[in-house]
N, C-alpha and C. Protein backbone atom coordinates (compact mmCIF):
# COMPACT_ATOMS: atom_id res chain seq x y z
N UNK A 1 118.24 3.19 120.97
CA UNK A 1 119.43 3.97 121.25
C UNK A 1 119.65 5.01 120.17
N UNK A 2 119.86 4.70 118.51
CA UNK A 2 119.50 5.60 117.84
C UNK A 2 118.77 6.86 118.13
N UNK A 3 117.49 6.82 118.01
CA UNK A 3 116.48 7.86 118.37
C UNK A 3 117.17 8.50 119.43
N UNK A 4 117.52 7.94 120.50
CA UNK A 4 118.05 8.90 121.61
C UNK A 4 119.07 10.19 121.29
N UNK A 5 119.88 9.48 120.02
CA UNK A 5 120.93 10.38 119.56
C UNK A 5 120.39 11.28 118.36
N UNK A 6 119.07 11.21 118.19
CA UNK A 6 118.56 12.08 117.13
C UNK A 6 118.04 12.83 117.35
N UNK A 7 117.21 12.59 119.00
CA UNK A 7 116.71 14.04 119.82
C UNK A 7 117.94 14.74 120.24
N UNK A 8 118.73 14.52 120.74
CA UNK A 8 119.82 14.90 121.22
C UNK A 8 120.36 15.72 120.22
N UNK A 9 120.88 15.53 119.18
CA UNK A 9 121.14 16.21 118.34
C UNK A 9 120.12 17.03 117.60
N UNK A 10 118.48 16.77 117.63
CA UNK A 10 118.22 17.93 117.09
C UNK A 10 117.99 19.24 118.19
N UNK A 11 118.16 18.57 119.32
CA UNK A 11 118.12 19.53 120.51
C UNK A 11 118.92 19.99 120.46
N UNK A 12 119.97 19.69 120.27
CA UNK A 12 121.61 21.06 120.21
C UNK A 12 121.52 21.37 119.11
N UNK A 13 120.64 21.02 118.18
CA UNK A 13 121.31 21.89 116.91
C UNK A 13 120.20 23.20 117.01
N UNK A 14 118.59 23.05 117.92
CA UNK A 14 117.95 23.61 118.22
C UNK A 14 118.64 25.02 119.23
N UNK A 15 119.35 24.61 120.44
CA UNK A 15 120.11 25.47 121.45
C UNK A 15 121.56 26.16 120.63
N UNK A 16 121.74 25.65 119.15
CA UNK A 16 122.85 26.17 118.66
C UNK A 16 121.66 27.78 117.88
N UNK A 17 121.24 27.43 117.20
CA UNK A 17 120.10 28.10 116.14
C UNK A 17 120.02 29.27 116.99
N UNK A 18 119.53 29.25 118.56
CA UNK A 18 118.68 30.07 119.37
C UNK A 18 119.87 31.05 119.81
N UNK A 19 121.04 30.43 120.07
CA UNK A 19 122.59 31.31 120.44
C UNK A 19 123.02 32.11 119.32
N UNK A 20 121.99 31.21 118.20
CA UNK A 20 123.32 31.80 116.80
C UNK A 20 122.30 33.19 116.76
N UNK A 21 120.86 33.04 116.94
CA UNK A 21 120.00 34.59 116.75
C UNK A 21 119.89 35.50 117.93
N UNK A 22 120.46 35.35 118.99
CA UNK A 22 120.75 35.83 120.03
C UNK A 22 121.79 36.72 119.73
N UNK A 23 122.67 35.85 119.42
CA UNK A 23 124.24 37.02 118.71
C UNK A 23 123.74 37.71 118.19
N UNK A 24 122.60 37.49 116.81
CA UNK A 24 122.72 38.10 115.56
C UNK A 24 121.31 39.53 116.57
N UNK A 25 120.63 39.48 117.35
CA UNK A 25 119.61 39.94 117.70
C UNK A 25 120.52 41.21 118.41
N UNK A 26 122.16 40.98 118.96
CA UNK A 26 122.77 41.58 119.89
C UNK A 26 123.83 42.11 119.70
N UNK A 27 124.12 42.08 117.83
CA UNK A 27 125.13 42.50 117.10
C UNK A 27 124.25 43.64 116.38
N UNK A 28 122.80 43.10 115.90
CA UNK A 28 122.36 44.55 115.05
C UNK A 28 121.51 45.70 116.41
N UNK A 29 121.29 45.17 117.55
CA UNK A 29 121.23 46.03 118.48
C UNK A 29 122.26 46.94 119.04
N UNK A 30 123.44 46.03 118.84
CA UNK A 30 124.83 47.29 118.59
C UNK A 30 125.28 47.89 117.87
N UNK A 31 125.12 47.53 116.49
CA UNK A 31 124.84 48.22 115.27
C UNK A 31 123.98 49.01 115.48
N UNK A 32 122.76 49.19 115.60
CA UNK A 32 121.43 50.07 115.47
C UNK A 32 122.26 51.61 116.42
N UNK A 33 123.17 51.29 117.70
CA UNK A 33 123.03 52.05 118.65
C UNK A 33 124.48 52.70 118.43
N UNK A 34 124.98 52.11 117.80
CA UNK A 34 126.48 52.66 117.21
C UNK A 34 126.16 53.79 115.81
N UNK A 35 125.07 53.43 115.31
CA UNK A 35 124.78 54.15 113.82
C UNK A 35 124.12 54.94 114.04
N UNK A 36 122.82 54.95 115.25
CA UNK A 36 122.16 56.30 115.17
C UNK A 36 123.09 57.83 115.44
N UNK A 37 124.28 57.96 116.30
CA UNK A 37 124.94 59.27 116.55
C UNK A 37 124.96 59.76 114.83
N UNK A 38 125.38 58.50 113.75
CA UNK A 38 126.02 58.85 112.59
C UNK A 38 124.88 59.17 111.74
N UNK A 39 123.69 58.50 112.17
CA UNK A 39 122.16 58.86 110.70
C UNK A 39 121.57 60.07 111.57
N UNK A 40 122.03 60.92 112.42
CA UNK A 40 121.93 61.77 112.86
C UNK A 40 121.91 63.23 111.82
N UNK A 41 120.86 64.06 111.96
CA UNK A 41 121.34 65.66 111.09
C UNK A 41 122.09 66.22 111.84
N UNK A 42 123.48 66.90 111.44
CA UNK A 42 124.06 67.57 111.86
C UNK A 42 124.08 68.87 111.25
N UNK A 43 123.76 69.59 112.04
CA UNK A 43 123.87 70.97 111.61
C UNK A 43 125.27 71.44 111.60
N UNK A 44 125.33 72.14 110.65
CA UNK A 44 127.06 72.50 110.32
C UNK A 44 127.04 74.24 110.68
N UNK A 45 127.68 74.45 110.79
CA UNK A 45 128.07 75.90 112.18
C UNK A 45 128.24 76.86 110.81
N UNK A 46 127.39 78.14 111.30
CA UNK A 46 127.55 78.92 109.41
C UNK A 46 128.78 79.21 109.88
N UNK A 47 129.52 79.87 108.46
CA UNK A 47 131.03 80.01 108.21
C UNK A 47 130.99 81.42 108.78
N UNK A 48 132.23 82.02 108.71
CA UNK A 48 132.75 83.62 109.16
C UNK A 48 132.00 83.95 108.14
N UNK A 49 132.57 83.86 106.70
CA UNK A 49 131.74 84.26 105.66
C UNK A 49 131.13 84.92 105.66
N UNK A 50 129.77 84.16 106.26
CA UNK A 50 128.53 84.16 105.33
C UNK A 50 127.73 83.95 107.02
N UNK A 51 127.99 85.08 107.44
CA UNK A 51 126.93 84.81 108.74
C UNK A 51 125.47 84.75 108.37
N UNK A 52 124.76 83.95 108.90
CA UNK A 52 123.44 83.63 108.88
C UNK A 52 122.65 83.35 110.20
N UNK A 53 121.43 83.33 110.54
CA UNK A 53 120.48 83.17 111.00
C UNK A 53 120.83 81.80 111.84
N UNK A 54 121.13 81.88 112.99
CA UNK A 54 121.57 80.32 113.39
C UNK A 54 120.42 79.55 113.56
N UNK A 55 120.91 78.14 113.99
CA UNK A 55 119.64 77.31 114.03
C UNK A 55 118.81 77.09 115.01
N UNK A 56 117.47 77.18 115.23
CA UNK A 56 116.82 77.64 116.41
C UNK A 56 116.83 76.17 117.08
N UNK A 57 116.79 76.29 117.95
CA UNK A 57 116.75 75.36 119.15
C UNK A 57 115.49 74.25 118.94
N UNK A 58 114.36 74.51 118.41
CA UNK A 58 113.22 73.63 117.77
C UNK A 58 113.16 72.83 116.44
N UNK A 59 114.52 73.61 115.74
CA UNK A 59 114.89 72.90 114.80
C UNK A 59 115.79 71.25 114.93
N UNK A 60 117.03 71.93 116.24
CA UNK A 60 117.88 70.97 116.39
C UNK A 60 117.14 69.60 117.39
N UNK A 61 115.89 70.23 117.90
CA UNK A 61 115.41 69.11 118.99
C UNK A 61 114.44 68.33 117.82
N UNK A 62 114.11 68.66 116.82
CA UNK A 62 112.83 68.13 115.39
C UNK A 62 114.13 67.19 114.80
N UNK A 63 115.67 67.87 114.81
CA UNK A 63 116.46 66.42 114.22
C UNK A 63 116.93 65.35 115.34
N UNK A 64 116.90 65.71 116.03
CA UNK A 64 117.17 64.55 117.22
C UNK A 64 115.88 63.28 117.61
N UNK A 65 114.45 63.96 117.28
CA UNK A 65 114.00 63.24 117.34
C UNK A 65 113.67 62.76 116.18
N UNK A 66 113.88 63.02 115.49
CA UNK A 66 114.14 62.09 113.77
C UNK A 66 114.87 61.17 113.90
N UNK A 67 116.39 61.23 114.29
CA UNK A 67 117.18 60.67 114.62
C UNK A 67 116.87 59.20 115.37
N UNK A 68 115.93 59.43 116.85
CA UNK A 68 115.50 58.54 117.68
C UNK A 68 114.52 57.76 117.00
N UNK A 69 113.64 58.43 116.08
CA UNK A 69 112.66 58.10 115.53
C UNK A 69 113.46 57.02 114.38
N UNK A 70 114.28 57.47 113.25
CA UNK A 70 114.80 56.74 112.73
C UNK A 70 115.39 55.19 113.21
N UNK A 71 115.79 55.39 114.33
CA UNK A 71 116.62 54.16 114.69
C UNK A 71 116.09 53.30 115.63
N UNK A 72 114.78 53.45 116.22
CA UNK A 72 113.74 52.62 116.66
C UNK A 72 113.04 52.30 115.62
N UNK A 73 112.59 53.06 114.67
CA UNK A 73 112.16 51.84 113.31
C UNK A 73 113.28 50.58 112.71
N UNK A 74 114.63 51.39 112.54
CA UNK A 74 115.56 50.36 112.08
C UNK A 74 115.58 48.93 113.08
N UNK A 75 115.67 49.05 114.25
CA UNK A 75 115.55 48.19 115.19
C UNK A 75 114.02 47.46 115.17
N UNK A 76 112.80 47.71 114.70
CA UNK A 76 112.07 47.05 114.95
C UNK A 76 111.66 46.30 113.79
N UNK A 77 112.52 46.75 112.27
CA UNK A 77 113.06 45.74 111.48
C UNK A 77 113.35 44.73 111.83
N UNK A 78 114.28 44.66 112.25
CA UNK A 78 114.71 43.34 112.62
C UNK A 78 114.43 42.25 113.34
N UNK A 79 112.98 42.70 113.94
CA UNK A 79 112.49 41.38 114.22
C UNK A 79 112.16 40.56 113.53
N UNK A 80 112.05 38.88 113.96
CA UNK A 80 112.14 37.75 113.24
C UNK A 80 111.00 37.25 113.97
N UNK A 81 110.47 36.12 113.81
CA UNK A 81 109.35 35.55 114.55
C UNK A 81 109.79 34.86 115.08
N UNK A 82 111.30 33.97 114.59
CA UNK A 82 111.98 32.85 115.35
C UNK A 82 112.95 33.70 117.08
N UNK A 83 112.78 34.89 116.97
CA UNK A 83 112.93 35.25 118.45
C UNK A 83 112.46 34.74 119.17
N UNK A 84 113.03 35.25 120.12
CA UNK A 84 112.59 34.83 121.66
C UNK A 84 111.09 36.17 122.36
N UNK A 85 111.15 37.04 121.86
CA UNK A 85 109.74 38.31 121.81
C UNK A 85 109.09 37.77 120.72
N UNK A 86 107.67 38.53 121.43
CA UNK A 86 106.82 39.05 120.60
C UNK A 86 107.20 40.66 119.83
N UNK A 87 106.36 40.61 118.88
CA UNK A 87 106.68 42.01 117.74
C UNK A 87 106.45 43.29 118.82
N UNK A 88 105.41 43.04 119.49
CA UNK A 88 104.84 44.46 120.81
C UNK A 88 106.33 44.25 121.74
N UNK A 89 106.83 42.93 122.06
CA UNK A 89 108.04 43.42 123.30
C UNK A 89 108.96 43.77 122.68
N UNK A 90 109.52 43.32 121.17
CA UNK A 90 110.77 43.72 120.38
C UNK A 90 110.65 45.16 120.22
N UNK A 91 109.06 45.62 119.89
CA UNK A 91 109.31 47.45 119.44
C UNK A 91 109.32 47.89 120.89
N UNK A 92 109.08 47.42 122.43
CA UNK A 92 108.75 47.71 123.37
C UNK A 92 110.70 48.27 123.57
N UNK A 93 111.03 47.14 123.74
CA UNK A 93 112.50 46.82 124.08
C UNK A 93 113.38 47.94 123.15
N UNK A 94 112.85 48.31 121.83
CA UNK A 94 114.07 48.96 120.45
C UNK A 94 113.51 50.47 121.32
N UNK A 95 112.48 50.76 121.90
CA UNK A 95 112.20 52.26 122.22
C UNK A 95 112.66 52.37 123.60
N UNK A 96 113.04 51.53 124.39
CA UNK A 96 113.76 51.47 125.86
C UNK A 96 115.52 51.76 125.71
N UNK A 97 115.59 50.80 124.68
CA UNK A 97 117.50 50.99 124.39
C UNK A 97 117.86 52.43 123.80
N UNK A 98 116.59 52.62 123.05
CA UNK A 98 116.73 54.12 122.03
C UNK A 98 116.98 54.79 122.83
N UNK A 99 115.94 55.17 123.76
CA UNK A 99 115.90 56.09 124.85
C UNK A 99 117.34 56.32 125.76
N UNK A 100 117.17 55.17 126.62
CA UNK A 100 118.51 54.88 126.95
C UNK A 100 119.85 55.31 126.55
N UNK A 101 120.12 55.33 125.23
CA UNK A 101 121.22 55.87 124.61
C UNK A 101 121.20 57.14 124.22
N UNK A 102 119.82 58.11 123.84
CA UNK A 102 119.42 59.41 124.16
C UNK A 102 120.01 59.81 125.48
N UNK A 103 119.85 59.16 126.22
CA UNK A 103 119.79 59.76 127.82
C UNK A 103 121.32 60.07 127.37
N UNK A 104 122.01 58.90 127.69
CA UNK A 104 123.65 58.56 127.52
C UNK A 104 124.55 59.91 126.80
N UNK A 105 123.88 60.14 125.32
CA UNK A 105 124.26 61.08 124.66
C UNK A 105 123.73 62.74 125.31
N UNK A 106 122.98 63.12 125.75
CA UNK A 106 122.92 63.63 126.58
C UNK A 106 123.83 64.14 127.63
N UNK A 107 123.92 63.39 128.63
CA UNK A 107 124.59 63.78 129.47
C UNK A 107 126.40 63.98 128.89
C-alpha cells in the first residue's frame, strides 16, 4: 500500500513539474512577443531643424528584420531539454509565433 502512495505522488509531483514549465515556456513566449515591438530600431523622424536625408525604405525593412531576427534567437534560448519539443520544433515553433506577430504588427 505504501509504494502505491509513492508512485502516486511521484506522478503528481511529475504532472506538477510539466504544468509548472508549461507556464514558464508560455510566460517567456509572452514576454519574447511583448518585447520584440520594444528591442525594435526606431527611427526617430529628423527635426524641423535640421532637415536631413530621410530613411530609405531598405534601411527600415534591414531593422525590422533584425528585430524578427533578434527575438527568434531570444526565444530559442529558452529551450530546456525537460520540454515537451525537440530543439528543431522549439526553433520551428519561436519562427512561426515571430512571424505571426510580424504579420499582426503589420496589418
Amino acid at each position: 500500500m505504501r509504494d502505491s502512495r509513492l508512485t502516486r505522488s511521484a506522478g503528481a509531483s511529475r504532472n506538477e513539474s510539466r504544468t509548472f514549465m508549461r507556464l514558464i515556456i508560455a510566460a517567456g513566449l509572452l514576454l519574447g512577443s511583448v518585447m520584440s515591438p520594444a528591442l525594435a530600431q526606431v527611427v526617430a523622424p529628423p527635426s524641423p531643424a535640421a532637415p536631413g536625408p530621410a530613411p530609405k525604405a531598405s534601411q527600415t525593412v534591414a531593422a525590422e528584420k533584425n528585430a524578427h531576427a533578434a527575438a527568434v534567437a531570444d526565444c530559442e534560448q529558452m529551450w530546456d531539454r525537460e520540454t515537451h519539443m525537440t530543439k528543431q520544433e522549439w526553433a520551428r515553433t519561436c519562427r512561426r509565433v515571430q512571424d505571426r506577430l510580424r504579420q499582426i504588427q503589420v496589418k
